[in-house]
Protein backbone atom coordinates (compact mmCIF):
# COMPACT_ATOMS: atom_id res chain seq x y z
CA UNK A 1 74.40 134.80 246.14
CA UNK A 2 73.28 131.51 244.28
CA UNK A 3 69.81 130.89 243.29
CA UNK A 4 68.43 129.97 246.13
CA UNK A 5 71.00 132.21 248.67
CA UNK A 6 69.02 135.21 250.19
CA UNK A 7 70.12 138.26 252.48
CA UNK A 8 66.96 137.99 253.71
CA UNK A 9 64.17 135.74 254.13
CA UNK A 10 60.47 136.89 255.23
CA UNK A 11 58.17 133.96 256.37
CA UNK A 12 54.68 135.71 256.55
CA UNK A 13 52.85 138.20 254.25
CA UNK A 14 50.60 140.13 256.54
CA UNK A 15 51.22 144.15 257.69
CA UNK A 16 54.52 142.90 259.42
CA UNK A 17 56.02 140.91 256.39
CA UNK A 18 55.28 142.64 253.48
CA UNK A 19 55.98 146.06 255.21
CA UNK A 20 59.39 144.38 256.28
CA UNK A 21 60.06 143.35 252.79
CA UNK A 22 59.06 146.62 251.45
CA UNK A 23 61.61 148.03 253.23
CA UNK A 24 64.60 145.43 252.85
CA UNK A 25 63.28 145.89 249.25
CA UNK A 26 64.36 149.32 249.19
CA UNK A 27 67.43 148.74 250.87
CA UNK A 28 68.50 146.83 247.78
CA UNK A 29 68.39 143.44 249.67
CA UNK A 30 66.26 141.63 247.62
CA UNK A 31 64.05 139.54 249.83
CA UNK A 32 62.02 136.63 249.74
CA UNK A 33 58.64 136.25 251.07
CA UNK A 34 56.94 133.13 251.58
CA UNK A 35 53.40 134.35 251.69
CA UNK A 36 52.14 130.73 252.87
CA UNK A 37 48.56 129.50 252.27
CA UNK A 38 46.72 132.40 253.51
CA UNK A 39 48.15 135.52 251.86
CA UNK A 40 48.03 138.48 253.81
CA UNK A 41 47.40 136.97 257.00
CA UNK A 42 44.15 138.29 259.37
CA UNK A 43 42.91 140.97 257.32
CA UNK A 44 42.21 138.49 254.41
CA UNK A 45 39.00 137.30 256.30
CA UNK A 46 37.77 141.50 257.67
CA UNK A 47 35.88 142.61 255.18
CA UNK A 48 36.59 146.56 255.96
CA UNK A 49 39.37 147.62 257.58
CA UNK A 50 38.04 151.81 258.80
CA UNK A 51 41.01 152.37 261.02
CA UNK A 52 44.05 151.89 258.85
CA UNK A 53 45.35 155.61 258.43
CA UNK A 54 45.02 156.76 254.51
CA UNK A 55 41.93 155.41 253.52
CA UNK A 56 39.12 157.97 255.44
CA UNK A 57 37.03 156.01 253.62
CA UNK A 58 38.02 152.78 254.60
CA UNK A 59 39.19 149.84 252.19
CA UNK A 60 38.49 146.02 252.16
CA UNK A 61 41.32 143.84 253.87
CA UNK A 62 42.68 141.97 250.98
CA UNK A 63 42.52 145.48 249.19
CA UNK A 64 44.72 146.45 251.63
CA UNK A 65 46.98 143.25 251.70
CA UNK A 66 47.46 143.53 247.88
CA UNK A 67 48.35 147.15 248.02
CA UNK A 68 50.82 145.89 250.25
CA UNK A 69 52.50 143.29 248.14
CA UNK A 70 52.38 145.67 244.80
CA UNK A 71 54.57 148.33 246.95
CA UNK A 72 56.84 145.21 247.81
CA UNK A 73 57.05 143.79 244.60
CA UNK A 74 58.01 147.18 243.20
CA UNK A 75 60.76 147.46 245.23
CA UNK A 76 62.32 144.30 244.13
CA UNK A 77 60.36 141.67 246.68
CA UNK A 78 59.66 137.97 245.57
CA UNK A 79 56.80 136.59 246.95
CA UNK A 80 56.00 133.04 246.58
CA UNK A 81 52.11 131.55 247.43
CA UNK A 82 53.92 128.57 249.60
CA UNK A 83 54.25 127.42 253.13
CA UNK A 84 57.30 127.08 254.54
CA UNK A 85 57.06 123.16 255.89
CA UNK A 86 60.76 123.43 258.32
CA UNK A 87 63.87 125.64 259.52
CA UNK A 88 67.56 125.14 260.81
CA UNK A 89 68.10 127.98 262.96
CA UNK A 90 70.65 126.30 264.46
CA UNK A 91 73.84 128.06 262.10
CA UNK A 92 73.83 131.19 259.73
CA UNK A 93 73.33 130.77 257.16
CA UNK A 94 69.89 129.32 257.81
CA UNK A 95 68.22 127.04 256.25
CA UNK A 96 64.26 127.48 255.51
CA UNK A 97 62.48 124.26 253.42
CA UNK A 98 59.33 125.36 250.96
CA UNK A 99 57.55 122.90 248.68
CA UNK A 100 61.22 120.03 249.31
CA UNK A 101 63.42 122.73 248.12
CA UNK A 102 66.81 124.14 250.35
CA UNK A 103 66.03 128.44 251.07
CA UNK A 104 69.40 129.46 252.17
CA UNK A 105 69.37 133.18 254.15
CA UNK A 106 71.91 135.22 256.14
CA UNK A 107 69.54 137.01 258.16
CA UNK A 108 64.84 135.60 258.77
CA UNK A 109 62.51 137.86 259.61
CA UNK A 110 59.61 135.89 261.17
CA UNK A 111 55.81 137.74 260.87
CA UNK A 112 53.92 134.21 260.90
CA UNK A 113 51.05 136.10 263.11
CA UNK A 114 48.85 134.37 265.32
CA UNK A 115 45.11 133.27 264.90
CA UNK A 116 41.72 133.55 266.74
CA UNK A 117 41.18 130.58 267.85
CA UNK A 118 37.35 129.74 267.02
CA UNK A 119 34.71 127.40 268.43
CA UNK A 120 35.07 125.44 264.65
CA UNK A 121 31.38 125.43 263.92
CA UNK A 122 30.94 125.78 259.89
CA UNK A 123 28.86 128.68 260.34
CA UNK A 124 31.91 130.52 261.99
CA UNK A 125 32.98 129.98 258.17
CA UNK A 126 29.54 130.93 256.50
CA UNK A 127 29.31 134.24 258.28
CA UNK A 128 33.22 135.56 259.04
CA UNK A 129 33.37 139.05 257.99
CA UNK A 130 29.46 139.42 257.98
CA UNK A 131 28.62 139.54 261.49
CA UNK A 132 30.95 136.86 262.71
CA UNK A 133 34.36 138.23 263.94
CA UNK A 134 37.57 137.42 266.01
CA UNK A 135 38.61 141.16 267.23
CA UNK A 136 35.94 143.58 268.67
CA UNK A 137 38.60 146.36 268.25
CA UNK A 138 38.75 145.72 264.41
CA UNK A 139 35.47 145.54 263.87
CA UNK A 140 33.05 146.63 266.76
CA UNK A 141 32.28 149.78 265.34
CA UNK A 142 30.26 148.11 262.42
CA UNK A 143 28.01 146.79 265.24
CA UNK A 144 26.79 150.01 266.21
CA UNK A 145 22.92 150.04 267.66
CA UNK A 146 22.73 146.02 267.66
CA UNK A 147 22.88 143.37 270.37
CA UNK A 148 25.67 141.03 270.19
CA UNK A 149 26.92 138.17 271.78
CA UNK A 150 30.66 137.21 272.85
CA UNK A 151 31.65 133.89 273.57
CA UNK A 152 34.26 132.67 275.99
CA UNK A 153 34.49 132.99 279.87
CA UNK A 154 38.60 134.48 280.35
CA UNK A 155 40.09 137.92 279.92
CA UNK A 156 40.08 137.87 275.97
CA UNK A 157 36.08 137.70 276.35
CA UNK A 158 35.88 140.25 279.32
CA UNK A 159 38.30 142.50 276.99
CA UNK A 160 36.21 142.15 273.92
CA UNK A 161 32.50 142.70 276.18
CA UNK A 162 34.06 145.54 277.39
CA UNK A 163 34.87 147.11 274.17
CA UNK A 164 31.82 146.53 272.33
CA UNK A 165 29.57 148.30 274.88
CA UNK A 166 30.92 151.07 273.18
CA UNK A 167 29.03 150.44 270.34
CA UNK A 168 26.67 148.08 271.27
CA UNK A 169 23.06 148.62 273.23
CA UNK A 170 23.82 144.82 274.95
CA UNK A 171 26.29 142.72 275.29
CA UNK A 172 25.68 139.02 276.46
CA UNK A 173 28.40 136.89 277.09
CA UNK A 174 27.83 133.40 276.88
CA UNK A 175 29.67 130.96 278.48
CA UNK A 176 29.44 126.63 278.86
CA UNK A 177 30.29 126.91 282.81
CA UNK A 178 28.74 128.94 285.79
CA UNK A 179 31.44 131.24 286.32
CA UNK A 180 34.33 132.80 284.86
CA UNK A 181 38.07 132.15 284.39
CA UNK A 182 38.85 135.65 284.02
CA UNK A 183 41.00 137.71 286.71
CA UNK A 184 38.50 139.00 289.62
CA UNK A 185 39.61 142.81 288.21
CA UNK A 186 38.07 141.87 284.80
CA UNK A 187 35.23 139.97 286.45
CA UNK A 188 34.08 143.04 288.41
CA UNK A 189 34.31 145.54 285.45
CA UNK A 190 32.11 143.38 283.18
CA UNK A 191 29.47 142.70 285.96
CA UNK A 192 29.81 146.68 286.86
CA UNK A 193 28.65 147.12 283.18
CA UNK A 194 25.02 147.73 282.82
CA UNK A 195 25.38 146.63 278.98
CA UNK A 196 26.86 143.40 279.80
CA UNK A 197 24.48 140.47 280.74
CA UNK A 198 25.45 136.55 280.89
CA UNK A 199 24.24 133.57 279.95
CA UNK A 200 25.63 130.22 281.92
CA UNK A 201 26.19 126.70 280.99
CA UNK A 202 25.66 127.41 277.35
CA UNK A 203 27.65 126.34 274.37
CA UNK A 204 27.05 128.28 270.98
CA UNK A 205 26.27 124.91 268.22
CA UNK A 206 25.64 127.07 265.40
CA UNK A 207 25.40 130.46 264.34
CA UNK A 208 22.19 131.58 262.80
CA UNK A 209 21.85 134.02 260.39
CA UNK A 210 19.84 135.35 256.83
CA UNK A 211 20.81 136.50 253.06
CA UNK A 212 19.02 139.72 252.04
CA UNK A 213 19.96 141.79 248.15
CA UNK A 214 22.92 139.35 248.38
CA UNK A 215 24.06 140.21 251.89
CA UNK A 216 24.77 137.71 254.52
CA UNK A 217 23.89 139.15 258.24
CA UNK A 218 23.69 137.45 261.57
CA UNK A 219 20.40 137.33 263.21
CA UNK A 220 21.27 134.96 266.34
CA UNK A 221 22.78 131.53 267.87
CA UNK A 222 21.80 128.20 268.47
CA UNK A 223 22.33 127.36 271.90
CA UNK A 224 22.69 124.08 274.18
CA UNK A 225 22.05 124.04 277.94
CA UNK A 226 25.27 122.35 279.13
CA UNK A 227 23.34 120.78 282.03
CA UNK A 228 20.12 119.68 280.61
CA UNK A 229 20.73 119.49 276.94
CA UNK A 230 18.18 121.73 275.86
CA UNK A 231 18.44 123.74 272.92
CA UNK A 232 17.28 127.68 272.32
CA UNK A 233 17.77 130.24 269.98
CA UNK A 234 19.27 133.48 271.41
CA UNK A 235 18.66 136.26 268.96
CA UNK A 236 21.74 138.33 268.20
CA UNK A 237 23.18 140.81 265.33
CA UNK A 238 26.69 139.91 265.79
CA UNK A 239 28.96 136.93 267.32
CA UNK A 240 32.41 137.68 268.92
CA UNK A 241 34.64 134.75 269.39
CA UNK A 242 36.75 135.62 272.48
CA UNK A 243 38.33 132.50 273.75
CA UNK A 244 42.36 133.32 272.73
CA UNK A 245 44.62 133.94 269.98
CA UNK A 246 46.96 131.14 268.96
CA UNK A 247 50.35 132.31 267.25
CA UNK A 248 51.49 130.61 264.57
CA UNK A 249 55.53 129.35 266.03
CA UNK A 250 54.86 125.89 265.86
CA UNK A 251 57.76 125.73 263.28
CA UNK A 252 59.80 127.45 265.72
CA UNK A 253 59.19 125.72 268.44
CA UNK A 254 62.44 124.66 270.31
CA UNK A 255 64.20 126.41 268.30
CA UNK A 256 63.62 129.96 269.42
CA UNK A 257 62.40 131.26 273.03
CA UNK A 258 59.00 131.68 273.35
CA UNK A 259 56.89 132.59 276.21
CA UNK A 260 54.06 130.13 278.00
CA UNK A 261 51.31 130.99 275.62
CA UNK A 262 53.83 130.59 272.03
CA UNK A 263 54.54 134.13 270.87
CA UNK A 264 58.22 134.93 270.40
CA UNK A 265 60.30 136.94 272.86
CA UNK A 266 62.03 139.57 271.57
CA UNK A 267 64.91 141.82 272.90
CA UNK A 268 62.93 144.73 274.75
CA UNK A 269 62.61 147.48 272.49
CA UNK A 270 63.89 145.54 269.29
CA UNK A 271 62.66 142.48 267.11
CA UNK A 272 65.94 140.72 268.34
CA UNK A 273 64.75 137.02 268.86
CA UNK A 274 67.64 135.06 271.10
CA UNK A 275 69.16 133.93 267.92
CA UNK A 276 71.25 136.55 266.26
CA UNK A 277 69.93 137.26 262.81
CA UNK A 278 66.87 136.08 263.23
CA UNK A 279 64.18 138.77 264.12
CA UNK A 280 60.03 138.49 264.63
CA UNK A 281 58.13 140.84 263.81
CA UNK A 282 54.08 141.67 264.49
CA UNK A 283 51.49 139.49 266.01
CA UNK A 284 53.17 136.42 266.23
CA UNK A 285 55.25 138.48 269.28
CA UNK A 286 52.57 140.98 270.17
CA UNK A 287 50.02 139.58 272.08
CA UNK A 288 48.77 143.30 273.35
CA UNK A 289 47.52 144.87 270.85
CA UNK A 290 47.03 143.00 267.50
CA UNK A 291 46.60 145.62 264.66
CA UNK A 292 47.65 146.15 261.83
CA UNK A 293 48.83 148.84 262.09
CA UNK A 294 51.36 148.31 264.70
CA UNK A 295 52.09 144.81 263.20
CA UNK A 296 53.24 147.38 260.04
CA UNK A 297 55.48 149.04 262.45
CA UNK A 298 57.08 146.14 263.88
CA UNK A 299 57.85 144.78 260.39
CA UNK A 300 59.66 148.44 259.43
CA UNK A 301 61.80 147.76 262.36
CA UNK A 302 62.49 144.40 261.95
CA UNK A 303 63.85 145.24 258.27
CA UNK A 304 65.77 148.01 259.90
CA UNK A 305 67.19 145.30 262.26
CA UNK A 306 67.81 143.17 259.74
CA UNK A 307 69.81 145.96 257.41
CA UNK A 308 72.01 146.88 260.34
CA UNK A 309 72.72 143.10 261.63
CA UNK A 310 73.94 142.13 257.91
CA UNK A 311 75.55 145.92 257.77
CA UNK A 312 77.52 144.76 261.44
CA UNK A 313 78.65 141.68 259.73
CA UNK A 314 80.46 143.49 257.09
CA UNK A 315 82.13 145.77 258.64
């Protein structure tokens, strides 16, 4: 191997990655991981993660994420705090370009994620992680006893409603049209749901929200009447974004399969992409369920993947 010649090459540093390089680290492969310019992906911006098994108590999501890398790094895992800019998939060895410097790498694991895509109001920004929050199944348990607000009018909103009446006393969706894009079967359950109330032709222009003892909570939203222009405030102790998840393949992009919405197809029960030697590995192929800890799981399989492909090569 020459300096900058890898067995294997991890783009991503979330659950999937930096499991996947904890375990190509032990398999005395020496990976890379490009950690990019958010390091440890999603649960960088949750503020308590309750449902990762091992911590009863719970523990903060960069807590987590840096637990994470430590266990990598121990086992022999270079991380670098860089994007990765463009790849050649097109021949092994592949090529991967970081900061106008040549990667070279037999075998990529790919665990780029994917993103909730927000409404982009700077109080999304002020308030993420303290009452403002992509994933209802995350986090809807610290909105226990309040009345929240999701906005969007599609399945991802419907799903997230749904959930959060579990927790929640109401649960008013708000939406900037007079009816829903959502499938009819998703449309029923929500307006079956006593919990679940709507507000039409509304568009969320700011979140509202207080600082108490150095705590930031939300206390409502700002809202515009899409017909008329008038504006209200709509009390509220938490705001769910529910309008889609973006993954991050952009770099991919005709270069590997991926389905209609972007994630990348994998070989069923592998992390096989269509390119041989190049596997992907949590949310950036799992549009189902999104956590971290399956993304975890999909990165110890796509390292196992990996270990056997290069294994197959040799023998």
């Amino acid at each position: 191997m020459t300096e900058n010649h890898f067995k294997v090459i991890i783009i991503g540093s979330g659950p999937a990655g930096l499991t996947a390089a904890i375990y190509t680290g032990r398999a005395n492969l020496n990976p890379i991981v490009f950690e990019g310019i958010q390091p440890g992906g999603q649960l960088t911006i949750t503020t308590e993660v309750e449902n990762y098994p091992g911590f009863p108590d719970g523990v903060m999501g960069p807590e987590l994420m840096d637990l994470f890398r430590k266990q990598a790094e121990k086992f022999s895992a270079k991380t670098l705090f860089q994007d990765v800019s463009k790849v050649d998939l097109s021949k092994r060895p592949f090529k991967i370009y970081s900061n106008d410097k040549e990667y070279i790498s037999d075998t990529l694991i790919i665990a780029t994620g994917a993103s909730a895509k927000w409404l982009g109001l700077p109080s999304e920004k002020e308030y993420m992680g303290h009452g403002v929050s992509g994933c209802a199944t995350c986090d809807g348990f610290f909105f226990k006893g309040l009345e929240v607000v999701v906005v969007g009018g599609g399945d991802t909103a419907i799903e997230e409603a749904t959930f959060l009446t579990k927790f929640a006393t109401k649960v008013t969706i708000i939406h900037r049209r007079d009816q829903l894009r959502a499938s009819k079967i998703m449309q029923e359950r929500a307006k079956n749901n006593s919990k679940i109330s709507f507000l039409w032709n509304s568009e969320i222009i700011e979140i509202l929200g207080k600082t108490e003892g150095g705590k930031k909570t939300v206390t409502g939203v700002k809202v515009k009447d899409t017909k008329t222009g008038e504006l209200s405030i709509f009390p509220a102790g938490g705001y769910f974004v529910g309008i889609g998840h973006q993954p991050n393949t952009k770099l991919f992009d005709g270069q590997l399969e991926l389905n209609q919405s972007g994630y990348i197809i994998t070989k069923p029960g592998t992390t096989y992409t269509n390119i041989p030697g190049v596997f992907a590995a949590g949310d950036v192929a799992d549009h189902v369920y999104r956590q971290a800890i399956t993304a975890a799981g999909s990165g110890c399989a796509a390292a196992i993947d990996a270990e056997r492909f290069l294994e197959a090569q040799h023998s």
